[in-house]
Protein backbone atom coordinates (compact mmCIF):
# COMPACT_ATOMS: atom_id res chain seq x y z
CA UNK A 1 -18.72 -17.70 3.53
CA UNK A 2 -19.62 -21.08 2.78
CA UNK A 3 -17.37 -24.10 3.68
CA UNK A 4 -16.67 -24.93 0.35
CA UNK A 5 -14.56 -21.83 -0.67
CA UNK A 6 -12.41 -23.51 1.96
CA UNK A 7 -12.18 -26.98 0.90
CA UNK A 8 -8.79 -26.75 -0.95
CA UNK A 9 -7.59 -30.52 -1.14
CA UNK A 10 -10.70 -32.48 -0.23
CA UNK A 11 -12.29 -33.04 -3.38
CA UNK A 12 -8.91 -35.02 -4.31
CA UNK A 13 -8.57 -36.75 -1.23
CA UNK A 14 -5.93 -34.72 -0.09
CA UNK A 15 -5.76 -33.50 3.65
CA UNK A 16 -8.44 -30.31 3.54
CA UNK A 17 -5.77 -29.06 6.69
CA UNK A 18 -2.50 -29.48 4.54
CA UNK A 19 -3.93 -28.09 1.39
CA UNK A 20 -4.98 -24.74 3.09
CA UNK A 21 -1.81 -24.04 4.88
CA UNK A 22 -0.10 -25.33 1.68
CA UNK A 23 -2.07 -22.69 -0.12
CA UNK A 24 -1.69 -20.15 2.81
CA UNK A 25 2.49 -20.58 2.75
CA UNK A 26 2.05 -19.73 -1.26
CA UNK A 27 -0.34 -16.43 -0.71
CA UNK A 28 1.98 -15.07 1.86
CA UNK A 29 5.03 -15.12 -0.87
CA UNK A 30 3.07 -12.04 -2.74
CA UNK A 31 3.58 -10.44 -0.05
CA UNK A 32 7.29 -11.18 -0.20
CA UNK A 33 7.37 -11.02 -4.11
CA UNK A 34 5.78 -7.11 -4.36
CA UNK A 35 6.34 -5.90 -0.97
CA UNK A 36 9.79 -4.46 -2.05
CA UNK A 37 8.76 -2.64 -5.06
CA UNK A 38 6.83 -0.40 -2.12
CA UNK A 39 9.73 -0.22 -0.69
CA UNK A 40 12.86 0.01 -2.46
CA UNK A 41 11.33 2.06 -5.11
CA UNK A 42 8.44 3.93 -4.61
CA UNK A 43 9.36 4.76 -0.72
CA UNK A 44 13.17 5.28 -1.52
CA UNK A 45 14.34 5.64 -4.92
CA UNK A 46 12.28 6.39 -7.52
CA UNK A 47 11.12 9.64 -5.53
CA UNK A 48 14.27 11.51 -5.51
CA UNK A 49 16.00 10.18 -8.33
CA UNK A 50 12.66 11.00 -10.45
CA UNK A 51 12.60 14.53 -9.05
CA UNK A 52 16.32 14.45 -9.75
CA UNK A 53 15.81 13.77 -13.59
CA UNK A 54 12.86 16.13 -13.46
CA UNK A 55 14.92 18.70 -12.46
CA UNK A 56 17.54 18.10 -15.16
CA UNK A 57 14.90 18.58 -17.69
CA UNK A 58 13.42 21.76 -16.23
CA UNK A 59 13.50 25.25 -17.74
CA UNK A 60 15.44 28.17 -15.98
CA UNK A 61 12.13 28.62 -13.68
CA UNK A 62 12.70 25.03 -12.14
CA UNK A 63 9.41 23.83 -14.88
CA UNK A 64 8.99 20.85 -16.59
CA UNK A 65 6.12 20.93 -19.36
CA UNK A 66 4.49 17.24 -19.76
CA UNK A 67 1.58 17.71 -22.60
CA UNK A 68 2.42 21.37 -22.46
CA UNK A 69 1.05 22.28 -18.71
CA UNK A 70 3.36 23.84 -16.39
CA UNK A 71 4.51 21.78 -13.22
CA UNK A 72 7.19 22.70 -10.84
CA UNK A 73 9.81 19.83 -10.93
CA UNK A 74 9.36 19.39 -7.30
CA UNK A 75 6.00 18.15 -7.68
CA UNK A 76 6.30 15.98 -10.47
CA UNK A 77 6.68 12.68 -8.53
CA UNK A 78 3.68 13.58 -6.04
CA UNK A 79 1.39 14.57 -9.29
CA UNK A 80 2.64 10.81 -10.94
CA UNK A 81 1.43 9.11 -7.99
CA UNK A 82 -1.54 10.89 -7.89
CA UNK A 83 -2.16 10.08 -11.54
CA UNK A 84 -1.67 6.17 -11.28
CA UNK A 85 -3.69 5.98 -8.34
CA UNK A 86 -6.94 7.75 -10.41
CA UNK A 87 -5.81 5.14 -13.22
CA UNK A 88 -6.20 2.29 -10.37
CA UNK A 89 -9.62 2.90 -9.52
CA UNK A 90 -10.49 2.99 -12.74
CA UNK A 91 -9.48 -0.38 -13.29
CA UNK A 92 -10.07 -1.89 -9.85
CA UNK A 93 -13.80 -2.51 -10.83
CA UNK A 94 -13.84 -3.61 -14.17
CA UNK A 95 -10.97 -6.20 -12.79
CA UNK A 96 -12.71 -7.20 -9.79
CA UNK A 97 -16.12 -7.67 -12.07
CA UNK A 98 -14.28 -10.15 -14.09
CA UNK A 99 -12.87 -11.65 -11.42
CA UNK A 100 -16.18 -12.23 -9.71
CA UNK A 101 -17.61 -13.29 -12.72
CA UNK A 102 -15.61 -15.82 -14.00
CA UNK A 103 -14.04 -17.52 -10.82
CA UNK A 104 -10.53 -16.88 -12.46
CA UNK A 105 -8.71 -14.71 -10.22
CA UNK A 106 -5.20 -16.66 -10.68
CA UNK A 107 -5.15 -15.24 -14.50
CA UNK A 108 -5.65 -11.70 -13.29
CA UNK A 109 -3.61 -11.47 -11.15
CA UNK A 110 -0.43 -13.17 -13.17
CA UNK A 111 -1.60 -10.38 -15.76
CA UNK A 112 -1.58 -7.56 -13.14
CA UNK A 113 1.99 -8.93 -11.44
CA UNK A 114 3.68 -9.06 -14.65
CA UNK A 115 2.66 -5.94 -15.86
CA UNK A 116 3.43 -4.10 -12.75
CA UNK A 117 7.01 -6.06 -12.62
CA UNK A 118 7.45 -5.35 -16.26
CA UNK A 119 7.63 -1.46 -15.44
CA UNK A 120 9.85 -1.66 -12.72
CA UNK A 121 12.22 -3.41 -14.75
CA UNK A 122 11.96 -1.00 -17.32
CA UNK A 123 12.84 2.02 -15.01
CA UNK A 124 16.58 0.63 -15.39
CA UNK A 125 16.26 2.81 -18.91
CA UNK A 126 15.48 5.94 -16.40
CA UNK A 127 18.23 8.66 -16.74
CA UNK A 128 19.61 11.78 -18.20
CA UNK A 129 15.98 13.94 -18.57
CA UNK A 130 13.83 11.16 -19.48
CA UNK A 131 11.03 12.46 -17.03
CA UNK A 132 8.20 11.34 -18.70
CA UNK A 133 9.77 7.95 -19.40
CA UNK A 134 9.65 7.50 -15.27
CA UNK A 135 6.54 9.30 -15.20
CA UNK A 136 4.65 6.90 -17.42
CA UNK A 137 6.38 3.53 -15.66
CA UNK A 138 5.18 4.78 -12.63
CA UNK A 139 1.72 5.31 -13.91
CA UNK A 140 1.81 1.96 -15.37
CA UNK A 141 3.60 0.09 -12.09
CA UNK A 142 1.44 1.29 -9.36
CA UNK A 143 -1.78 1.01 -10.73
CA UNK A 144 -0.87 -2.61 -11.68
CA UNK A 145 0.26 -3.16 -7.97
CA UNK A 146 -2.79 -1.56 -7.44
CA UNK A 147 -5.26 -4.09 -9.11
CA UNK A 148 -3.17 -7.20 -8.38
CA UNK A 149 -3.20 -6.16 -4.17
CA UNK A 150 -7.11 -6.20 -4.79
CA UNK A 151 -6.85 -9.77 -6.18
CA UNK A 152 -4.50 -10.91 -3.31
CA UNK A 153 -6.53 -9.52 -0.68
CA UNK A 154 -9.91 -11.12 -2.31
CA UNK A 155 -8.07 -14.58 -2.00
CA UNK A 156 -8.04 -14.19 2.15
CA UNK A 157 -11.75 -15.29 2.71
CA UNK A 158 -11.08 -18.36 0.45
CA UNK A 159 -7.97 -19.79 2.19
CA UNK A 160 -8.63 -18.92 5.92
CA UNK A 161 -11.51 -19.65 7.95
CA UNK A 162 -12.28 -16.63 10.61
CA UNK A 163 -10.58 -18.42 13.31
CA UNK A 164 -7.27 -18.09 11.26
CA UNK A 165 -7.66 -15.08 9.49
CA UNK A 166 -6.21 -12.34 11.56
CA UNK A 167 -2.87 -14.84 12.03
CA UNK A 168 -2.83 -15.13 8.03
CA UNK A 169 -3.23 -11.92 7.20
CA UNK A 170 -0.47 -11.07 9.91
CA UNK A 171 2.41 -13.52 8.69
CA UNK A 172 1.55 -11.99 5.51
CA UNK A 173 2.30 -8.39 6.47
CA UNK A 174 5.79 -10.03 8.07
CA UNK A 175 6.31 -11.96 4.70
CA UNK A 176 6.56 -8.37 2.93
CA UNK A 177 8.50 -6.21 5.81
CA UNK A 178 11.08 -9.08 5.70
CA UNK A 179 11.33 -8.96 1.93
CA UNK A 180 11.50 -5.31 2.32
CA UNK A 181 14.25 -5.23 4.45
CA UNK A 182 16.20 -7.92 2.91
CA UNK A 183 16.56 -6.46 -0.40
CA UNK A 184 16.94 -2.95 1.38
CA UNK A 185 20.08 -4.04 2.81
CA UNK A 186 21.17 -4.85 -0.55
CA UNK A 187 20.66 -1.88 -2.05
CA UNK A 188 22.44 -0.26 0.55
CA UNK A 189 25.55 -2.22 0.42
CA UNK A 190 25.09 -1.53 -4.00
CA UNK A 191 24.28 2.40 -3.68
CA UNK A 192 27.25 2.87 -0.88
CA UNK A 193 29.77 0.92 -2.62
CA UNK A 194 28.99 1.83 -6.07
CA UNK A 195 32.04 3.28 -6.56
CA UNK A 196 33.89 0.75 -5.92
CA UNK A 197 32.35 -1.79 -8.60
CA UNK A 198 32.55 1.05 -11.33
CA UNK A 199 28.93 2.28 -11.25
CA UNK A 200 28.04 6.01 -11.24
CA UNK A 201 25.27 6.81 -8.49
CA UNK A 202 22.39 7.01 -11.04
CA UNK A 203 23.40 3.51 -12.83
CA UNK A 204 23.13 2.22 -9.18
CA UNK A 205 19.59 3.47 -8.78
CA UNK A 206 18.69 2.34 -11.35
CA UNK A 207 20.21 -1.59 -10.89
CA UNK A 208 18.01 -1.00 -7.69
CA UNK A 209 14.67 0.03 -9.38
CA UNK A 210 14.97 -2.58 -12.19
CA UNK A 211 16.13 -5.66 -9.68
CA UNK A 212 12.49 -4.80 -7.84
CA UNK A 213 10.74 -5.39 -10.84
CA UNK A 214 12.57 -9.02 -11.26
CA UNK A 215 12.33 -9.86 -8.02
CA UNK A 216 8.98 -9.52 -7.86
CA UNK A 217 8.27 -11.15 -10.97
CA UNK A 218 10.52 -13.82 -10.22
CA UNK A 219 8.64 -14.51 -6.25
CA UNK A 220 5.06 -14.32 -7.75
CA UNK A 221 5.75 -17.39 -9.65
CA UNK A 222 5.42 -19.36 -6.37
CA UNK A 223 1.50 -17.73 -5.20
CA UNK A 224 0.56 -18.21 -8.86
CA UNK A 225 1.64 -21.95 -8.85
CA UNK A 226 -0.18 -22.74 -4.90
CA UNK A 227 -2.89 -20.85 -5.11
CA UNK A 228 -6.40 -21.99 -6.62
CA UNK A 229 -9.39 -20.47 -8.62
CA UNK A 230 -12.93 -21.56 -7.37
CA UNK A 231 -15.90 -21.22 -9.54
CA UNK A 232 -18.04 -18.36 -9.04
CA UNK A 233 -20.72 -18.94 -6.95
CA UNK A 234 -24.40 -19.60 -8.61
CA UNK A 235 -26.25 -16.70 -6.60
CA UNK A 236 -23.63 -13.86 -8.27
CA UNK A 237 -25.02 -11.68 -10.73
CA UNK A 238 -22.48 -11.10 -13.12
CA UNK A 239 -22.16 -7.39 -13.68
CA UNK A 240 -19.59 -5.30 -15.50
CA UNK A 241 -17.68 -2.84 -14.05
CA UNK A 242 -18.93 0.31 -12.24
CA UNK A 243 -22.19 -1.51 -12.09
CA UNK A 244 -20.48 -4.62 -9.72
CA UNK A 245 -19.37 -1.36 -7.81
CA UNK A 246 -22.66 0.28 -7.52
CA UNK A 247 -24.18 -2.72 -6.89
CA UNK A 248 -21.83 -3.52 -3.78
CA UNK A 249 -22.46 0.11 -2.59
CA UNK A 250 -26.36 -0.29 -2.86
CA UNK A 251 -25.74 -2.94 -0.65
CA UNK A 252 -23.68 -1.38 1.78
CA UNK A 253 -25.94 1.42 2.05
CA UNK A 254 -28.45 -0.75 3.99
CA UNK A 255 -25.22 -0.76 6.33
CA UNK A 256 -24.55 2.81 7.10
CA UNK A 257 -22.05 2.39 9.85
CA UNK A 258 -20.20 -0.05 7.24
CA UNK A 259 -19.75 2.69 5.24
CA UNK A 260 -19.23 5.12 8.20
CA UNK A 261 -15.70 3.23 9.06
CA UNK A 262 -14.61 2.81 5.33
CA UNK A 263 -14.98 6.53 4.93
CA UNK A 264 -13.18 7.01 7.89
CA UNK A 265 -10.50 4.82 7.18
CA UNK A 266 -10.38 6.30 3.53
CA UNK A 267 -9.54 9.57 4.56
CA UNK A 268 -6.70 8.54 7.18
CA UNK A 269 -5.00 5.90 5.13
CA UNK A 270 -4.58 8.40 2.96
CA UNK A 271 -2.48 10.58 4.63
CA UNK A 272 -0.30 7.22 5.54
CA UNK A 273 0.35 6.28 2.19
CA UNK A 274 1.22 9.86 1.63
CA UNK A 275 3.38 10.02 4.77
CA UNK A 276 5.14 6.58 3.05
CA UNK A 277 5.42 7.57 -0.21
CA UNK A 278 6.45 11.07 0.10
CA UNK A 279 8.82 10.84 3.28
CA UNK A 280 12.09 10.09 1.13
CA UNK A 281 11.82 13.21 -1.11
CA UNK A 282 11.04 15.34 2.12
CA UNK A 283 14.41 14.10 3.38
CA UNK A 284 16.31 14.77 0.23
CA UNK A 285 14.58 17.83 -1.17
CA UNK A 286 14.14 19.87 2.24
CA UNK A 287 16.71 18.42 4.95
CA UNK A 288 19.33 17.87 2.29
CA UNK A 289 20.22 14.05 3.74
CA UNK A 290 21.90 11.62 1.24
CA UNK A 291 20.35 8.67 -0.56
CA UNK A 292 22.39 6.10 2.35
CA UNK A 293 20.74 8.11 5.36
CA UNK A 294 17.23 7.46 3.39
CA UNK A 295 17.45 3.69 2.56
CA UNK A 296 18.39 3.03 6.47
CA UNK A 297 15.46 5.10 7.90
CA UNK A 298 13.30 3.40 5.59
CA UNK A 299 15.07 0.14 6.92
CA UNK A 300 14.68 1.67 10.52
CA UNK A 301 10.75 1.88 9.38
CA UNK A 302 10.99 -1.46 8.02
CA UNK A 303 12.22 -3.45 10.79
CA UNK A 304 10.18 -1.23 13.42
CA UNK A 305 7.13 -2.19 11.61
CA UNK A 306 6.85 -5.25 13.09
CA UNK A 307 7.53 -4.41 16.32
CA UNK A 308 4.85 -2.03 16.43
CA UNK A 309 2.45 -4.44 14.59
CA UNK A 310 3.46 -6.75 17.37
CA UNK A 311 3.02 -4.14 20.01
CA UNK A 312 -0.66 -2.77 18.38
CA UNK A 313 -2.16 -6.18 18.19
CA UNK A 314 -1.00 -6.09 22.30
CA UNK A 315 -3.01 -3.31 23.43
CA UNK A 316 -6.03 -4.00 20.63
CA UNK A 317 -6.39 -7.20 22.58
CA UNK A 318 -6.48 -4.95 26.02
CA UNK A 319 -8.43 -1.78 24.60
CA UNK A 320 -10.06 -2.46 21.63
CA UNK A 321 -8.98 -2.44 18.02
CA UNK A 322 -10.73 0.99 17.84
CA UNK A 323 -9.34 2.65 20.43
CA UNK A 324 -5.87 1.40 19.53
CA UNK A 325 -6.38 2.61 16.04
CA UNK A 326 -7.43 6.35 17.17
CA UNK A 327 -4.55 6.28 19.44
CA UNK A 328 -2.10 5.55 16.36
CA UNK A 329 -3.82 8.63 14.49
CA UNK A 330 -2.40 10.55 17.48
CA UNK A 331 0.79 9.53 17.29
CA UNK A 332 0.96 10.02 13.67
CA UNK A 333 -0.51 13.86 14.09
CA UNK A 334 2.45 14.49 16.81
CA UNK A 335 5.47 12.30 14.26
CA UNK A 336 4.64 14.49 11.65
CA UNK A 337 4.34 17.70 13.73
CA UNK A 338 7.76 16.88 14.85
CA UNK A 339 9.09 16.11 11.60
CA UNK A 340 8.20 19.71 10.49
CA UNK A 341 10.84 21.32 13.11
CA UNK A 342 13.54 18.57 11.99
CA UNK A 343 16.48 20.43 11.70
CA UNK A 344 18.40 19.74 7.82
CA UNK A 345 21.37 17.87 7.62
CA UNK A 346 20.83 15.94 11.11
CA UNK A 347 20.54 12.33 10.20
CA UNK A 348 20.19 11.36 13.27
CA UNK A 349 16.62 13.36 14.40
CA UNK A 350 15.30 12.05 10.96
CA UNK A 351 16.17 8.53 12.33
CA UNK A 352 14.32 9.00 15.12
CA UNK A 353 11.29 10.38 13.10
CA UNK A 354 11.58 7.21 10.87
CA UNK A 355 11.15 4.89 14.45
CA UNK A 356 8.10 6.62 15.26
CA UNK A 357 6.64 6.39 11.43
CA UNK A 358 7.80 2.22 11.94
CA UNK A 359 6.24 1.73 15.08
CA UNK A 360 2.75 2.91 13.99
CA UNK A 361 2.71 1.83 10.55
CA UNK A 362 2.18 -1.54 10.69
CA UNK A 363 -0.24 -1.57 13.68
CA UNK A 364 -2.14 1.53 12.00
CA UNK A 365 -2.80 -0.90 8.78
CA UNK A 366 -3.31 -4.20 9.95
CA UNK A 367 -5.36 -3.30 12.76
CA UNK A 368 -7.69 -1.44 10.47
CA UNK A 369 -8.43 -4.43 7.87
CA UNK A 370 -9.13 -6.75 11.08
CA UNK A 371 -11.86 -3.94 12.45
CA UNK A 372 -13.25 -3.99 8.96
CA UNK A 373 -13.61 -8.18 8.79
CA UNK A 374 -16.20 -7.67 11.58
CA UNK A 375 -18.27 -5.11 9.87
CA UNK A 376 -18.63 -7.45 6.68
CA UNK A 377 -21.58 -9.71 6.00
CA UNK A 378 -21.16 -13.69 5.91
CA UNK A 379 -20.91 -14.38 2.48
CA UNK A 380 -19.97 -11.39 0.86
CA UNK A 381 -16.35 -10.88 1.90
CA UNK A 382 -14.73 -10.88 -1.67
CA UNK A 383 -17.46 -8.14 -2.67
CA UNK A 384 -16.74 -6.14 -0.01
CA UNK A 385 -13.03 -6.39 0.71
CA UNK A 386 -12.81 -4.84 -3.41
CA UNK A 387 -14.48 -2.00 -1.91
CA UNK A 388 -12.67 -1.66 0.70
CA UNK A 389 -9.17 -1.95 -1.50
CA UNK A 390 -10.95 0.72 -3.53
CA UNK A 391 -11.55 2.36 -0.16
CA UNK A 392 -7.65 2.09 0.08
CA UNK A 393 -6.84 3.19 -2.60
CA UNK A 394 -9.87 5.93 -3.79
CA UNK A 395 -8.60 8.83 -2.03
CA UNK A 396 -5.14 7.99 -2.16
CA UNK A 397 -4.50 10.59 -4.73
CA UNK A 398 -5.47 12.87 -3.09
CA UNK A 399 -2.97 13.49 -0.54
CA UNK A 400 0.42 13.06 -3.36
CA UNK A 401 -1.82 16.27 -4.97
CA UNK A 402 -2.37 18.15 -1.45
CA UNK A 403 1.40 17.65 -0.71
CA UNK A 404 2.34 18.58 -4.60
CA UNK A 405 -0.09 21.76 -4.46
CA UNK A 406 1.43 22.55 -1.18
CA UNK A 407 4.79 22.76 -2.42
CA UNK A 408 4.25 24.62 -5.67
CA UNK A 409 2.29 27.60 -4.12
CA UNK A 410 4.65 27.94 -1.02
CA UNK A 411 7.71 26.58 -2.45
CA UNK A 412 8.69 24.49 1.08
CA UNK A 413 8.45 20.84 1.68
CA UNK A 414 8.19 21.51 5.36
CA UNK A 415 4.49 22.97 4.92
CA UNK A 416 3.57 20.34 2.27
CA UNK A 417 4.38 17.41 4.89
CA UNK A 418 2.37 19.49 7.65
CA UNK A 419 -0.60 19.50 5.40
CA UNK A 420 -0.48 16.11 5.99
CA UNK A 421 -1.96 16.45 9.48
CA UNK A 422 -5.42 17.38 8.09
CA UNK A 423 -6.25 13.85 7.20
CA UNK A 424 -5.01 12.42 10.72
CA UNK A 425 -7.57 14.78 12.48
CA UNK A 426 -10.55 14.37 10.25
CA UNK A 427 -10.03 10.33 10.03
CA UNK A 428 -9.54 10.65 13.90
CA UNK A 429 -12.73 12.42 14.13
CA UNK A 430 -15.11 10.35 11.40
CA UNK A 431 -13.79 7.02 13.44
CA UNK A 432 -14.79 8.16 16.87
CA UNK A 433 -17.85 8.84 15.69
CA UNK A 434 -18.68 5.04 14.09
CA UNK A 435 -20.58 2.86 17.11
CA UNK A 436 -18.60 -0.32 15.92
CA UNK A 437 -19.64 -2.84 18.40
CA UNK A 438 -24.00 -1.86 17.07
CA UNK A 439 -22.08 -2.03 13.32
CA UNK A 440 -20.86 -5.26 13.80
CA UNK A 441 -24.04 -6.07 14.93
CA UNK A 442 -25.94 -4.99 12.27
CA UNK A 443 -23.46 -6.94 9.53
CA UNK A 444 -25.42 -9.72 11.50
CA UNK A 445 -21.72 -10.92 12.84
CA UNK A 446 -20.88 -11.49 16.96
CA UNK A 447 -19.70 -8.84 18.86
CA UNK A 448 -16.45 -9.80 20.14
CA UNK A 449 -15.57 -8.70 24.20
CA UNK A 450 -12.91 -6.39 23.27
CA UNK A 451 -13.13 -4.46 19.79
């Protein structure tokens, strides 16, 4: 990375310093702006309260019928996120191309905001059977979260030298937990008390989708004012869509080991997101816990989060961010093995399943996009953190559709959520196997004394 992607005040005589942690203090509001859409509704509401309305329009065998196929009402929220996520990587690379191309990321990523914060407002329309209604403004939501965390992430190279990166990317993560929590406590107090301000349970949940989609549109009004486009550098080859993707993975094949830990991470990040987005209905649907006991183990999960961030980043700097990674897979194998003996209608046991979710979350995530900064060449961060969103996101549809399939053929949540394990021990096994310190090497980057 060259210094002038960095240079964010100089050329006006402003302090270079300043302007970067000016610019830094606006990135990390993203965070804070869509972080709670993750949360409040696709890790807590919109998951049982879409089943919910799904159910309400099913026929006497418990089926709904969108575009005349047959889907258990169960599954229709895991098959939804499965669906946006294939629409996301669609889009991810024509995005990204233009992005790349032009220099104009700010544009983008007001376009993919808005539209994602559009949706989410519009979910306050979800009720009686409108299934399909929620079905399509979740399609529409997460992809567009989808394509506008690719443009946030892309912005990290340009505003932080490598010396501050880790620490940016870090306050950023705490930006959106705080947000998170914040607004969950909200919703707790609104969905508790609903009652007593006149509001059935479903116009509640649904004053909590659409006040998401507002918040965040109202927050990303402060990264799109701080942060600044740079022109495209002269060596890029502007290419359109899947080409800019095939082009970056031409490259990356010259770096096997590169690919070795995205594949890796691919297939274990996708049983987290799973885990995340998932967890609420498995608490509703199977251990028959109320909408309150789910919003404060997601709060538990929340607040946790950053503890075991925190606590991660500890022993990475004592073991090795690999070895601290492969020991989070393990504890994510046994949480989940545990939750499949949770015992319904025990609130408390679930809380303790949502601590040990919290305290490897964070850690599991943050650690992993740190690893991958030292396996990417100088000078072609942006190109290869968009893979490595795509990465994130390119196999995340497949566990929704492993949990969903799970459920219709056996009919219990408790073996969908153990069929989770399966991409704990394969990602376990694919990451022991990458040599990282001889891959960092061979990006042509320093081997640090610990990674």
């Amino acid at each position: 990375m060259g210094t002038d992607t960095l240079r964010t005040g100089a050329a006006d005589g402003a302090d270079p310093a300043a302007a970067r942690r000016r610019e830094q203090r606006g990135w990390y509001f993203y965070d804070w702006a869509c972080s709670v859409y993750s949360t409040s509704v696709l890790t807590v509401f919109l998951g049982p309260y879409l089943t919910s309305v799904a159910e309400s329009a099913a026929d006497a065998d418990g089926y709904v019928h969108p575009l005349g196929i047959p889907v258990r009402a169960g599954s229709f929220f895991a098959y939804s996120v499965s669906l946006s996520v294939i629409v996301a990587v669609l889009v991810m690379p024509l995005v990204g191309a233009a992005a790349d191309r032009s220099g104009r990321k700010k544009p983008l990523l007001a376009a993919a905001a808005y539209t994602g914060a559009a949706a989410t407002t519009a979910m306050f329309f979800l009720d009686g059977d409108r299934y399909l209604l929620g079905g399509a403004l979740l399609v529409v939501a997460n992809a567009a979260q989808s394509v506008a965390m690719m443009l946030y992430n892309s912005y990290l190279p340009q505003i932080a030298p490598p010396e501050e990166r880790d620490a940016v990317s870090s306050r950023g993560w705490a930006f959106g937990y705080a947000a998170g929590s914040l607004v969950l406590i909200v919703n707790l107090v609104l969905y508790t008390g609903h009652d007593s301000v006149g509001l059935s349970e479903s116009a509640a949940v649904r004053i909590c989708l659409a006040s998401a989609g507002l918040w965040w549109g109202a927050f990303a009004l402060v990264p799109l004012r701080r942060l600044r486009d740079r022109r495209a550098a002269a060596r890029e080859a502007p290419l359109p869509g899947f080409r800019q993707l095939a082009a970056t993975v031409r490259d990356m094949r010259r770096r096997p080991l590169t690919l070795a830990f995205l594949l890796a991470y691919l297939v274990y990040n996708d049983g987290i997101q799973t885990v995340i987005s998932q967890a609420s209905v498995y608490g509703s649907e199977e251990l028959d816990l109320g909408q309150s006991t789910l919003i404060v183990a997601v709060l538990l999960v929340q607040v946790l989060a950053v503890v075991g961030a925190l606590a991660l980043g500890r022993l990475a700097r004592r073991y090795g961010a690999k070895r601290t990674i492969l020991g989070s897979l393990v504890a994510w194998t046994v949480t989940l093995g545990a939750g499949y003996f949770l015992p319904a209608g025990a609130p408390a046991w679930f809380f303790v399943l949502a601590a040990g979710i919290g305290l490897v979350l964070g850690g599991s995530q943050a650690l992993s996009r740190s690893l991958f900064s030292h396996l990417v060449p100088a000078g072609k961060e942006a190109e290869y953190f968009s893979a490595y969103e795509l990465s994130d996101r390119g196999m995340s549809w497949l566990g929704p559709l492993l949990f969903g399939l799970t459920y219709q053929l056996t009919g219990s949540y408790r073996d969908a959520i153990i069929s989770l394990v399966a991409f704990f021990v394969i990602g376990f096994a694919l990451l022991a196997r990458v040599p990282v310190r001889r891959a960092i090497g061979d990006a042509g980057n320093p081997i640090p004394e610990r990674i």
